[in-house]
Protein backbone atom coordinates (compact mmCIF):
# COMPACT_ATOMS: atom_id res chain seq x y z
CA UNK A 1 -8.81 17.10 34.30
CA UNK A 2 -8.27 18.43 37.56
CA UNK A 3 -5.08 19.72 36.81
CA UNK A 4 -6.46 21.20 33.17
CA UNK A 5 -8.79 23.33 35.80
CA UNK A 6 -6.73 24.34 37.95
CA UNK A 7 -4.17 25.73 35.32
CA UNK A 8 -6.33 27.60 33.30
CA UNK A 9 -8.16 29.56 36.32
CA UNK A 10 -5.72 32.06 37.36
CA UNK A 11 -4.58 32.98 34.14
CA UNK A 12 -7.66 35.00 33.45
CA UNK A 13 -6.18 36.80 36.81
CA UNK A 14 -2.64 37.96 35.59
CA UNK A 15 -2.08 41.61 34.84
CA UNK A 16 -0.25 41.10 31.82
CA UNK A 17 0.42 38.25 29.60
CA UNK A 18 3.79 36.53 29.02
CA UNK A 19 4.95 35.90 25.67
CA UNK A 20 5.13 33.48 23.33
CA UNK A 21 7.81 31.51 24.77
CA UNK A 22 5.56 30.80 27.89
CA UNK A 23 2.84 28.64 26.41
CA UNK A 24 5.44 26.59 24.28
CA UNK A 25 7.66 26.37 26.73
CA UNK A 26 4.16 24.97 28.94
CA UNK A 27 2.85 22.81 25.95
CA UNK A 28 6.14 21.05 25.85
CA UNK A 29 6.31 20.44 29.21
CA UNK A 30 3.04 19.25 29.71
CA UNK A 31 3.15 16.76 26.73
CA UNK A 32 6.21 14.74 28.17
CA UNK A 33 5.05 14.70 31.77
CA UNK A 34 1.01 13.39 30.06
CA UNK A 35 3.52 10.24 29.56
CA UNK A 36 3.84 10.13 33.29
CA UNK A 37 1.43 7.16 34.96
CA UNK A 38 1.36 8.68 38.27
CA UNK A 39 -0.96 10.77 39.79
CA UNK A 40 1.35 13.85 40.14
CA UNK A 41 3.43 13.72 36.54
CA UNK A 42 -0.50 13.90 35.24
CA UNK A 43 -1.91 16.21 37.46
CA UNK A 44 1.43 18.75 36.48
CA UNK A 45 1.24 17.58 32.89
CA UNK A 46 -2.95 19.10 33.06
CA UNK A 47 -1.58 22.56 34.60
CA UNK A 48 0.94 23.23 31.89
CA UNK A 49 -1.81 22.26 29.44
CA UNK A 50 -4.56 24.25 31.00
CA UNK A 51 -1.75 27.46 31.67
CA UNK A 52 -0.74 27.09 27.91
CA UNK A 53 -4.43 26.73 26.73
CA UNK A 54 -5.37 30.24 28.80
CA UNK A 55 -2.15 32.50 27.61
CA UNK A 56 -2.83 31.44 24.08
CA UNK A 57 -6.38 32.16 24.37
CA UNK A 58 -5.61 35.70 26.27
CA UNK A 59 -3.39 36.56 23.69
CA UNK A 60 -5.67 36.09 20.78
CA UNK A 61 -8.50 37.91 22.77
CA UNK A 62 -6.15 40.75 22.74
CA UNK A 63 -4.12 40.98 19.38
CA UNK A 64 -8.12 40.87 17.49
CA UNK A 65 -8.90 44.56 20.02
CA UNK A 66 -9.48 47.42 18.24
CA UNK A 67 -6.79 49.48 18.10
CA UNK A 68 -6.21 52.91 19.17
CA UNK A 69 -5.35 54.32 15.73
CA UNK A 70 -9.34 53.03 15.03
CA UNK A 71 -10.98 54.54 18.28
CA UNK A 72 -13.68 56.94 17.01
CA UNK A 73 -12.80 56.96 13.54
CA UNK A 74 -15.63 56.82 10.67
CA UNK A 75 -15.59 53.10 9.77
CA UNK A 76 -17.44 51.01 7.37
CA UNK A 77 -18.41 47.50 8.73
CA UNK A 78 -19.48 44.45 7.11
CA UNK A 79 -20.90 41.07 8.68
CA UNK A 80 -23.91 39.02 9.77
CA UNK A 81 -25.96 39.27 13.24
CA UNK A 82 -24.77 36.71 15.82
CA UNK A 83 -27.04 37.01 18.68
CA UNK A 84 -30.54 37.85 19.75
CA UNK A 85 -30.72 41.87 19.15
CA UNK A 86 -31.54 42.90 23.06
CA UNK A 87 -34.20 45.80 22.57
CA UNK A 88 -34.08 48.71 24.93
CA UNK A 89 -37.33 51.36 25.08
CA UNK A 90 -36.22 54.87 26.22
CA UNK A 91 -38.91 57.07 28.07
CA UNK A 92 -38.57 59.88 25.28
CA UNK A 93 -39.70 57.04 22.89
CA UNK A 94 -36.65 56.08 20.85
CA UNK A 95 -35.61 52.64 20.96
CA UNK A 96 -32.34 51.04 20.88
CA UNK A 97 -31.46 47.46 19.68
CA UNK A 98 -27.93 45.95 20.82
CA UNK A 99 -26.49 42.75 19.10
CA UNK A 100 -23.71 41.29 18.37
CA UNK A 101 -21.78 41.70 14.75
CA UNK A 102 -19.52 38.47 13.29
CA UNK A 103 -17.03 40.85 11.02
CA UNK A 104 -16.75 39.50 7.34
CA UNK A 105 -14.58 43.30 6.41
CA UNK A 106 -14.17 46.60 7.78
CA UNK A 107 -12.85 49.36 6.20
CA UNK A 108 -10.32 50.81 5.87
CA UNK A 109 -7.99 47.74 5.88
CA UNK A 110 -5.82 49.66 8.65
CA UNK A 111 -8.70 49.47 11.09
CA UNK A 112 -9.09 45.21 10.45
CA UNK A 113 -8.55 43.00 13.33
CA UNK A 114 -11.34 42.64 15.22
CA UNK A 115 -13.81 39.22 14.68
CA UNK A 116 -17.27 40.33 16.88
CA UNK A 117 -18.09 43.22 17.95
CA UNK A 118 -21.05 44.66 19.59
CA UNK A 119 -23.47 47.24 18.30
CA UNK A 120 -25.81 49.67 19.22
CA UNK A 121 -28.75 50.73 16.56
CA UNK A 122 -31.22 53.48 17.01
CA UNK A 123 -32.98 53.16 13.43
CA UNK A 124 -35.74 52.04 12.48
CA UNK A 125 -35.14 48.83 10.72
CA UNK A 126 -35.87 45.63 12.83
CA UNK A 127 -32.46 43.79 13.13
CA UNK A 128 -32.63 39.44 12.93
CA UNK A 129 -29.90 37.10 13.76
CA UNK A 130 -28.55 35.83 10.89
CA UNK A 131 -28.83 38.77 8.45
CA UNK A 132 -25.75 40.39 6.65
CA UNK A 133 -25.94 44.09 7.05
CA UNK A 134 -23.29 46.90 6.18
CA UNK A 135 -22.81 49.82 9.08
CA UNK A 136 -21.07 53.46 8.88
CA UNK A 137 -19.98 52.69 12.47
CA UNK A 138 -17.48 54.33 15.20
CA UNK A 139 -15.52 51.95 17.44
CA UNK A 140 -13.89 51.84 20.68
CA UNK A 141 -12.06 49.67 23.39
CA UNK A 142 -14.58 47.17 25.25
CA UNK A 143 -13.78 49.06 27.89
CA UNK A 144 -16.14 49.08 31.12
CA UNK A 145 -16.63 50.10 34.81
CA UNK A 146 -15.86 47.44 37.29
CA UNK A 147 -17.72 48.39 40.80
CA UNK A 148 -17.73 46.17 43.68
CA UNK A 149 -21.36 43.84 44.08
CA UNK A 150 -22.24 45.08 40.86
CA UNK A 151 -21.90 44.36 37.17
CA UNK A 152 -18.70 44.06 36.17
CA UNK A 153 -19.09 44.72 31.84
CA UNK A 154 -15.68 44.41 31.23
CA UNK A 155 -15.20 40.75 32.00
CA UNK A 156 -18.04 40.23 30.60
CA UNK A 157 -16.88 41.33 27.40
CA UNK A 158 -13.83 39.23 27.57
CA UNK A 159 -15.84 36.25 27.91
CA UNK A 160 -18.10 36.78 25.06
CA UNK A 161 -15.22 37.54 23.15
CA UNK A 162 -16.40 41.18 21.73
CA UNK A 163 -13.33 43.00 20.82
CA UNK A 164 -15.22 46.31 19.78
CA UNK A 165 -18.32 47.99 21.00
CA UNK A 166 -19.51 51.09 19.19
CA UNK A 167 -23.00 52.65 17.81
CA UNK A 168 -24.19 52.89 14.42
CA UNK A 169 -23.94 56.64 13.13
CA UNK A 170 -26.67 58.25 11.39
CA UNK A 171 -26.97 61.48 8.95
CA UNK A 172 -26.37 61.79 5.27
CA UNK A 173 -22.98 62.03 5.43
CA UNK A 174 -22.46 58.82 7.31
CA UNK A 175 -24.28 56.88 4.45
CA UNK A 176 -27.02 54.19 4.88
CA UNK A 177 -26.83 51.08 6.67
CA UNK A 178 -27.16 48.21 4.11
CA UNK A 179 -29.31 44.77 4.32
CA UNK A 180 -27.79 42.52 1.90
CA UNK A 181 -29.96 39.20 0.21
CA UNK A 182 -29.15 36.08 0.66
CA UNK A 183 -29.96 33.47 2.97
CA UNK A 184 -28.98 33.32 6.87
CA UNK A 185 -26.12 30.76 7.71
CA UNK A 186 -27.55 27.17 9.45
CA UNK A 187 -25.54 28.50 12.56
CA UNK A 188 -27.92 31.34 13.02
CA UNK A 189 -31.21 29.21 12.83
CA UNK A 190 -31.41 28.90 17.18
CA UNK A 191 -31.42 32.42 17.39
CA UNK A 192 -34.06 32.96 14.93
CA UNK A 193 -36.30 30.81 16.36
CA UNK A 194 -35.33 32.27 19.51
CA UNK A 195 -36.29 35.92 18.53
CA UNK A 196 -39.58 34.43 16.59
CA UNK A 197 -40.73 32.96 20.14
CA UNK A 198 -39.90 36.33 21.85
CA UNK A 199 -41.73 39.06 19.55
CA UNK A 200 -44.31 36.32 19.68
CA UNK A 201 -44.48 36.67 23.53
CA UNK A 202 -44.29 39.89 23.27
CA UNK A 203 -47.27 40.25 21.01
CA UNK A 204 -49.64 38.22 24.00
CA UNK A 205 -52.38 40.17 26.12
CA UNK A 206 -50.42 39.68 29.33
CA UNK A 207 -49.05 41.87 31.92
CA UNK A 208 -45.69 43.40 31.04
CA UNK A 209 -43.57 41.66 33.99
CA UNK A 210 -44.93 37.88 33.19
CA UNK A 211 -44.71 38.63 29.55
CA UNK A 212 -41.17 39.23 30.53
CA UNK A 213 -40.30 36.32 32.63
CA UNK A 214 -42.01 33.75 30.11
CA UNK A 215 -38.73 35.26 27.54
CA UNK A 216 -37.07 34.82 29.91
CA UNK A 217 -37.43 31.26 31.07
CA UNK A 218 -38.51 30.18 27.64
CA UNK A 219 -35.62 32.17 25.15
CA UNK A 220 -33.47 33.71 27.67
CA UNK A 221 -34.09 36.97 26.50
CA UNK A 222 -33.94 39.24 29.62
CA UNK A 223 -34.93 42.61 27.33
CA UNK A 224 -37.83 43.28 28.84
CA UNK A 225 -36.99 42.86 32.68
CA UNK A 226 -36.22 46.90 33.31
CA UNK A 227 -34.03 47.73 36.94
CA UNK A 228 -36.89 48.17 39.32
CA UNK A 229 -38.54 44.39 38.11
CA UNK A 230 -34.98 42.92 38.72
CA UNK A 231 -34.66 44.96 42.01
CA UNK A 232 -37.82 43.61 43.48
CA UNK A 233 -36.64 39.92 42.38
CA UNK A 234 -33.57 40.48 43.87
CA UNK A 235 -34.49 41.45 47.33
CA UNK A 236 -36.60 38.18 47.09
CA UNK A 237 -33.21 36.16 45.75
CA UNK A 238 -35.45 34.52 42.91
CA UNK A 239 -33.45 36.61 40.06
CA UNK A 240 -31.25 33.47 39.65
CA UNK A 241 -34.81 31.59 38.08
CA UNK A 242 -35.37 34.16 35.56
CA UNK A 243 -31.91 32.21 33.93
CA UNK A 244 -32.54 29.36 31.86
CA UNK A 245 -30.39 27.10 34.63
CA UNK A 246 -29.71 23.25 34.50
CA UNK A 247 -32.10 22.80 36.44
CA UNK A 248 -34.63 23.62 33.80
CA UNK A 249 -32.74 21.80 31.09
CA UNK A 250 -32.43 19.09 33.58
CA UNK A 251 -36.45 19.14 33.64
CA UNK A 252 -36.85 18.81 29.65
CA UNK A 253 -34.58 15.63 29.87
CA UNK A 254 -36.37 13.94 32.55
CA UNK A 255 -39.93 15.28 30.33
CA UNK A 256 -38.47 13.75 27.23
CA UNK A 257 -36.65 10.73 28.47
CA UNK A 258 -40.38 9.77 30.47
CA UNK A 259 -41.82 10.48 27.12
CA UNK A 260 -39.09 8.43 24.88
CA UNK A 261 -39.83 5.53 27.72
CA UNK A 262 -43.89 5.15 27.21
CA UNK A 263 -42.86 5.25 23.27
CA UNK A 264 -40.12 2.86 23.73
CA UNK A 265 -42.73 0.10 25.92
CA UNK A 266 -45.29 1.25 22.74
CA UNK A 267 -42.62 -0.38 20.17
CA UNK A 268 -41.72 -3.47 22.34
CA UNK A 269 -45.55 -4.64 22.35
CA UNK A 270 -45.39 -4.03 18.19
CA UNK A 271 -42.51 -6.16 18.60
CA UNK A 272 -40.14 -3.23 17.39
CA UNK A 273 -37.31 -2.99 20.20
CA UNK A 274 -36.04 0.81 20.45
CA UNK A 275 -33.71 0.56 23.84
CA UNK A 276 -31.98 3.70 22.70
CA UNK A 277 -35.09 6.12 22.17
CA UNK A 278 -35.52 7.37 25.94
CA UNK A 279 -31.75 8.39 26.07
CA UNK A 280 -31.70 9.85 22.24
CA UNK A 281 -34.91 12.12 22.72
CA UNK A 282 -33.64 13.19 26.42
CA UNK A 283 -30.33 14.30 24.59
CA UNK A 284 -31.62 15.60 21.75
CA UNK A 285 -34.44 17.67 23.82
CA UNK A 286 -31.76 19.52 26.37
CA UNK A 287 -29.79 19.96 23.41
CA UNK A 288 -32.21 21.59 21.54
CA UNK A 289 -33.16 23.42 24.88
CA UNK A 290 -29.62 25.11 25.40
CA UNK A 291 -29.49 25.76 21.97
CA UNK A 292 -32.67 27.98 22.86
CA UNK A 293 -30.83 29.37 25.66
CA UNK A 294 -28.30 30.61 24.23
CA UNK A 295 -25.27 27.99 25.41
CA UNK A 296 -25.15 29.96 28.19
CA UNK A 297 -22.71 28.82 30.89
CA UNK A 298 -24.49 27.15 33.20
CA UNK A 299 -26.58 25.34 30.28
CA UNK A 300 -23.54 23.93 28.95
CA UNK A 301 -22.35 22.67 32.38
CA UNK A 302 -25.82 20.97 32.50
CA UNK A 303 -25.88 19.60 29.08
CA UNK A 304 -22.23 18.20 29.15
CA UNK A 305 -23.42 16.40 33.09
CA UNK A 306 -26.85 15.17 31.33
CA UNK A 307 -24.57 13.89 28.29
CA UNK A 308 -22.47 11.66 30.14
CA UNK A 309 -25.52 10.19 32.31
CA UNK A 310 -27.42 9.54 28.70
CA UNK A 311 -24.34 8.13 27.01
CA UNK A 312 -23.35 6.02 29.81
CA UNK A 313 -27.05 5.03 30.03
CA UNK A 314 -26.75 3.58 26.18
CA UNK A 315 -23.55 2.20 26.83
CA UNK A 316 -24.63 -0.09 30.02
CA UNK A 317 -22.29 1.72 32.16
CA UNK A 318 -22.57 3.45 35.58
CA UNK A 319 -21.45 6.80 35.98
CA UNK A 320 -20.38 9.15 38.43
CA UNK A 321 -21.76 12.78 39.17
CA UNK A 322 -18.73 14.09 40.74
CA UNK A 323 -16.52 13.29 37.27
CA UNK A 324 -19.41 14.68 35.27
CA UNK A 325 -19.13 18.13 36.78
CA UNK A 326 -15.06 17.65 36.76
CA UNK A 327 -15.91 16.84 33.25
CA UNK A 328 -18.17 19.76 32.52
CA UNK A 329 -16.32 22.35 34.23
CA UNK A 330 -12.96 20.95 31.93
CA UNK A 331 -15.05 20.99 28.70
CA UNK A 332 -16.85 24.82 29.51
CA UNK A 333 -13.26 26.36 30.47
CA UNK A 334 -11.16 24.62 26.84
CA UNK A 335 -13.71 25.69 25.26
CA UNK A 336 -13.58 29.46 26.59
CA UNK A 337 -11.08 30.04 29.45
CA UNK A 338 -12.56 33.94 30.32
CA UNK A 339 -15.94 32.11 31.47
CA UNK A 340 -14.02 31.32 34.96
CA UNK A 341 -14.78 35.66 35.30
CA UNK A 342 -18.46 35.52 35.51
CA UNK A 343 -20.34 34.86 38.17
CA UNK A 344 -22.22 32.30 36.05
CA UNK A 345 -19.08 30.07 36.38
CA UNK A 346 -18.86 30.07 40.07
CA UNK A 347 -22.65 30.23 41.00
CA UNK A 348 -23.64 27.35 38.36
CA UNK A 349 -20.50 24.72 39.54
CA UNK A 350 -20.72 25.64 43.04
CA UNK A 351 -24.34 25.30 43.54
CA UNK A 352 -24.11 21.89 42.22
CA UNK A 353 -20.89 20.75 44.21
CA UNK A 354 -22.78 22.19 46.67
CA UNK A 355 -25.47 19.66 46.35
CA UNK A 356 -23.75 16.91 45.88
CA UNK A 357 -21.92 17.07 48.76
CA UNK A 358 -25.25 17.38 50.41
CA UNK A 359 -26.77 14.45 49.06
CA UNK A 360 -23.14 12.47 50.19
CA UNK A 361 -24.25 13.15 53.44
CA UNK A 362 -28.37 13.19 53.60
CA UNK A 363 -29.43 9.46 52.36
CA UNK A 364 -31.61 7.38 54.55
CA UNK A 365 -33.71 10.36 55.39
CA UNK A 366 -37.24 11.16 54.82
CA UNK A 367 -38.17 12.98 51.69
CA UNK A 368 -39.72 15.93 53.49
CA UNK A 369 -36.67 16.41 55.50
CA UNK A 370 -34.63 16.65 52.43
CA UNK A 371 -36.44 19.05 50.88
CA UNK A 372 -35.94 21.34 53.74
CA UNK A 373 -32.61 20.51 54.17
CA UNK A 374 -31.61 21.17 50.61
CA UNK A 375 -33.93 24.57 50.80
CA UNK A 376 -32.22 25.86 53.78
CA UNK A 377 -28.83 24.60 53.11
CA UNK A 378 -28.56 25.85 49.85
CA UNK A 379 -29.70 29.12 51.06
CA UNK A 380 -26.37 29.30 53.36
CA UNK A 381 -24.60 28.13 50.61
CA UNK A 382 -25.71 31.61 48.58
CA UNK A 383 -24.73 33.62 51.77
CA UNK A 384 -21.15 34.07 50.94
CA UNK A 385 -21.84 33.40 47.46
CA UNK A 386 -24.00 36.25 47.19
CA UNK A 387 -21.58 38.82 49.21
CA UNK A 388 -19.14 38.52 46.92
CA UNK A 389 -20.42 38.32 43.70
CA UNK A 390 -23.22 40.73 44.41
CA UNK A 391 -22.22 42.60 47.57
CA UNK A 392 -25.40 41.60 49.73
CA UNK A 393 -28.07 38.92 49.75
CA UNK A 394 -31.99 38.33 50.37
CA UNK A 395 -32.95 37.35 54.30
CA UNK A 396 -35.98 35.49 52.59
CA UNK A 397 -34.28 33.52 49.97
CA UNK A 398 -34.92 30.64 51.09
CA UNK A 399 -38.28 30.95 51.63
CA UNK A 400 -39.02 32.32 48.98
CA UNK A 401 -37.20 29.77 46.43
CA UNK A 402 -38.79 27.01 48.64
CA UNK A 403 -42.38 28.62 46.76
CA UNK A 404 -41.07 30.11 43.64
CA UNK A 405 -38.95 26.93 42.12
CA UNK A 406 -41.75 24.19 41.70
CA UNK A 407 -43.47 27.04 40.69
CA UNK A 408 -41.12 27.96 38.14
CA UNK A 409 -39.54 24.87 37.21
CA UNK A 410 -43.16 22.40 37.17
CA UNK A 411 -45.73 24.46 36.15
CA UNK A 412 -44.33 28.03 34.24
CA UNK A 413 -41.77 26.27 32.53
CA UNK A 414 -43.59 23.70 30.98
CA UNK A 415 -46.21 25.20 30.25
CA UNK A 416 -44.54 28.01 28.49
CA UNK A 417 -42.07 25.00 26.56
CA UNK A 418 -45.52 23.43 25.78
CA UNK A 419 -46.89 26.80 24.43
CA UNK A 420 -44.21 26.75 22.27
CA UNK A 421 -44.33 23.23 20.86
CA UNK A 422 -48.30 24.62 19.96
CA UNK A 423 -47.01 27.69 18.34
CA UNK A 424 -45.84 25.90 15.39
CA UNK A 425 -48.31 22.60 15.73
CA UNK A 426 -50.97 23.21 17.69
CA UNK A 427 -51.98 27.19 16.92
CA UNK A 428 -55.48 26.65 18.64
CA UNK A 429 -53.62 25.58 22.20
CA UNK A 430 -51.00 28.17 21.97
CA UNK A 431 -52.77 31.30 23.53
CA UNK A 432 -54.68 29.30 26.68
CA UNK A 433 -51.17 28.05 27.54
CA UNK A 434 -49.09 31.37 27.42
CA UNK A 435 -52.29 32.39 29.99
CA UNK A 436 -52.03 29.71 32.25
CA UNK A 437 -48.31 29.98 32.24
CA UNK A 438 -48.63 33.70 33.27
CA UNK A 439 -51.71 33.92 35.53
CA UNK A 440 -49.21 32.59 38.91
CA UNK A 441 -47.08 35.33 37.88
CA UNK A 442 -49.49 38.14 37.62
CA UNK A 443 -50.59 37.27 40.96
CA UNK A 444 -47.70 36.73 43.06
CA UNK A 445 -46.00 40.06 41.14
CA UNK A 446 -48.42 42.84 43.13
CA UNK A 447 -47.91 40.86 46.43
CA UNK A 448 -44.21 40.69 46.25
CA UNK A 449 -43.83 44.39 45.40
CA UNK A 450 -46.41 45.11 48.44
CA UNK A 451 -44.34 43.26 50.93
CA UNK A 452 -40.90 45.09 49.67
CA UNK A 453 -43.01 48.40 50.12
CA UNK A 454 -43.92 47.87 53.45
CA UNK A 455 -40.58 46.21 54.48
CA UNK A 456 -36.87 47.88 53.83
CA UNK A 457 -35.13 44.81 55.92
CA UNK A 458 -36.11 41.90 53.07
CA UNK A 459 -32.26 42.16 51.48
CA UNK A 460 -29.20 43.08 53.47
CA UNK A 461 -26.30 44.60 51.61
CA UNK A 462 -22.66 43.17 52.86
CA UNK A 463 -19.34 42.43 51.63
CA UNK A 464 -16.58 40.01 52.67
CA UNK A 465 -13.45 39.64 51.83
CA UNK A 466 -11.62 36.91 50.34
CA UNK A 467 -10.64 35.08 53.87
CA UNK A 468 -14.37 35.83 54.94
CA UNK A 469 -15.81 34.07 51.99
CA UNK A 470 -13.44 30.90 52.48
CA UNK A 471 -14.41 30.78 56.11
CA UNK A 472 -18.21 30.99 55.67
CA UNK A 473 -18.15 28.31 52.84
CA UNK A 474 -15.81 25.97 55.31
CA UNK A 475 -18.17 26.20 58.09
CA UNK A 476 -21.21 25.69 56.01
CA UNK A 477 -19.62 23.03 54.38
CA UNK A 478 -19.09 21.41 58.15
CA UNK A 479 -22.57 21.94 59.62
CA UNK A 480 -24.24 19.15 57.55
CA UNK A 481 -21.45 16.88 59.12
CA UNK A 482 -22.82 13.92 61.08
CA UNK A 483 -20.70 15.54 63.58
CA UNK A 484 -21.99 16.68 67.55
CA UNK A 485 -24.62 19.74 67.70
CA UNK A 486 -21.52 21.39 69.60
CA UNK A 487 -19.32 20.78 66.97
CA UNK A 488 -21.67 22.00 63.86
CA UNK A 489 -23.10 25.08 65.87
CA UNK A 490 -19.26 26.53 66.04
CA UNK A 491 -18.46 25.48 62.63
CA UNK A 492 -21.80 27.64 61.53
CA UNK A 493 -19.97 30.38 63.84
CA UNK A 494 -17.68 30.66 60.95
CA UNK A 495 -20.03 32.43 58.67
CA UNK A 496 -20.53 35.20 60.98
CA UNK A 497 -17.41 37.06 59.89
């Protein structure tokens, strides 16, 4: 696995692909040396595999683009809605919905090639996942601007594998856009459900900016968080809560495999054993959780770590947290080698290396201590992190996070997943929870955009390069040491580059 890592990250790096001699050639090579039983025969045999698994992959991405023949030519486009439409309000009024289109046909057959794209809609109609529309449409390249510390759309469209972007056209001449009947595909169910619970949140007497973290938090459905509201959370470094994280999914497991556990002791004294039923409904729950999420990145990291702890928990065995994020991180790249691009990638599996090597190195101490530790440690950890990803960092992150995530993660969370649950079972419930869920959020929301009024010092851009980054995360690394005070104050001198 380590080697199946290893050779599928810097693929996504090349400039240009080789051909299709280079991934047989790899997958040939790798299959005889799998028969090694050494360490090194296995850990080459996992590089060939992973290098062969990325080119492939790359090479697909790139023979479904558009091509140029196609750019900005009147198309017709048929296929069915595969994401949550992401609703945009423009201050003149208009509105524009974005989703992403699964392509069943486009015309004309010239122009065919390309299996998702993404569209933008001005009209009027009100676009669901799952339906089957037809588009006049004009394509182009998923083509985007790649500045550094900021978002860089190009990547990102090579990880969500959309190999056209264009804009529905309008006028007579263009024709209409079509709905056709029929009913949505199983596979589209999570995001229907997920866009129910949103335009239900959105429909709720609260303030704009908790209305938009509870869609957040709850759907992952960042629509209505404009610049400015993701401005003021970065400059507090709390933007990374408004992502449905594994920490959260990690919370509805624990929830649901407490739960399973009181019903499991309820069928032993009716003489009904159930061992497996705290495991199951833990599974089940973060699965049905990510589902809700989206399968974003770092939920998939969490749900593959969670699935190994739950299996190995029905199967008697012990299991180790180190192989289940070796595990994950193999299982998230096969399935999509362009997710080791995003900053998702890097800031979901290092955070949690992060803190496991932390914990490797904090047991026997008191509780309180490790709370702070973890707090102030992780904060370091988002230091370099942070500088490269995002060219700067909040001074008060850790602060900050050491209020804002049992916030989040034991009281907004669950009471917004609870609101939910009500929405279709409990309608009475459902309202008084949404409130409760938003009322910290309304009144933290004023304060923090008070104190980033008054102070211009709360988030300090920088940059580092490569070498800087690697020497900040070494020394770091080396200050939680059981090591002399000497010896971890100059490794923390390492950061200062």
């Amino acid at each position: 696995m380590i080697g199946l890592v290893l050779g599928i990250l810097p693929v996504s790096l090349l400039p240009r692909l080789p051909g299709l001699w280079a991934p047989l050639a790899l997958a040939g090579t790798g299959l005889v040396l799998l028969a090694g039983r050494t360490v090194l025969p296995r850990l080459a045999s996992g590089l060939a595999l992973g290098c062969a698994l990325a080119v492939v992959h790359g090479q697909l991405l790139l023979e479904r683009r558009i091509t140029d023949a196609c750019v900005g030519q009147p198309l017709v486009l048929t296929g069915e809605v595969a994401s949550l439409p992401r609703h945009t309000l423009f201050a003149d009024g208009a509105s524009r919905q974005r989703f992403e289109l699964d392509v069943a046909s486009l015309e004309p057959p010239r122009c065919r090639g390309p299996a998702r794209v993404l569209l933008s809609y001005y009209g009027t109609a009100k676009i669901v996942p799952g339906e089957r529309w037809t588009f006049p449409v004009k394509l182009a390249r998923p083509w985007g601007l790649a500045n550094p510390g900021s978002f860089n759309l190009q990547a990102w469209y090579a990880q969500t594998g959309i190999d056209a972007v264009g804009s529905v056209r309008g006028g007579a001449a263009a024709g209409p856009a079509v709905l056709h009947g029929g009913r949505a595909s199983l596979a589209s169910l999570p995001d229907r459900l997920r866009q129910q619970i949103s335009d239900r949140i959105g429909s709720l007497p609260l303030a704009p900016e908790a209305a938009a973290v509870l869609r957040a938090v709850t759907v992952a459905d960042k629509s209505g968080i404009d610049t400015a509201f993701w401005t003021l959370l970065q400059q507090f470094g709390i933007n990374h809560l408004l992502v449905i994280s594994g920490l959260h999914v990690g919370l509805v497991a624990g929830a649901a495999y407490l739960l399973g556990g009181a019903a499991q002791r309820l069928c032993l004294l009716g003489g009904r054993p159930a061992y497996p039923l705290p495991a199951a409904l833990a599974l089940v729950s973060c699965l049905a959780y990510t589902a809700l999420a989206g399968f974003s990145v770092a939920t998939q990291r969490a749900l593959c770590m969670l699935a190994c702890f739950l299996l190995a928990d029905l199967a008697g065995r012990g299991t180790s947290p180190a192989n289940n994020l070796l595990l994950a991180a193999a299982v998230v790249l096969v399935l999509n080698p362009m997710a080791a691009l995003g900053s998702g990638f890097w800031l979901s599996f290092s955070a949690v290396a992060a803190l496991l090597w932390l914990a490797r190195w904090q047991r026997g101490l008191p509780r309180w201590r490790r709370v702070l530790l973890t707090h102030g440690f992780m904060s370091l950890v988002m230091l370099p992190l942070g500088a490269w990803w995002f060219g700067g960092s909040s001074v008060i992150a850790g602060l900050a996070n050491l209020v804002m995530i049992p916030l989040i993660g034991l009281v907004v969370v669950p009471l917004a997943l609870l609101a939910v649950v009500c929405m279709y079972v409990v309608p009475a419930a459902e309202l008084p929870l949404w409130q409760l869920a938003a009322w910290p959020l309304q009144q933290l929301t004023p304060l923090a955009r008070a104190l980033t009024q008054a102070n211009d010092w709360l988030y300090l851009p920088f940059r580092g390069s490569l070498a800087d980054v690697l020497l900040a995360a070494a020394g770091i690394l080396l200050v939680i040491l059981p090591l002399p005070l000497r010896t971890r104050a100059l490794a923390l001198l390492l950061v200062l580059p």
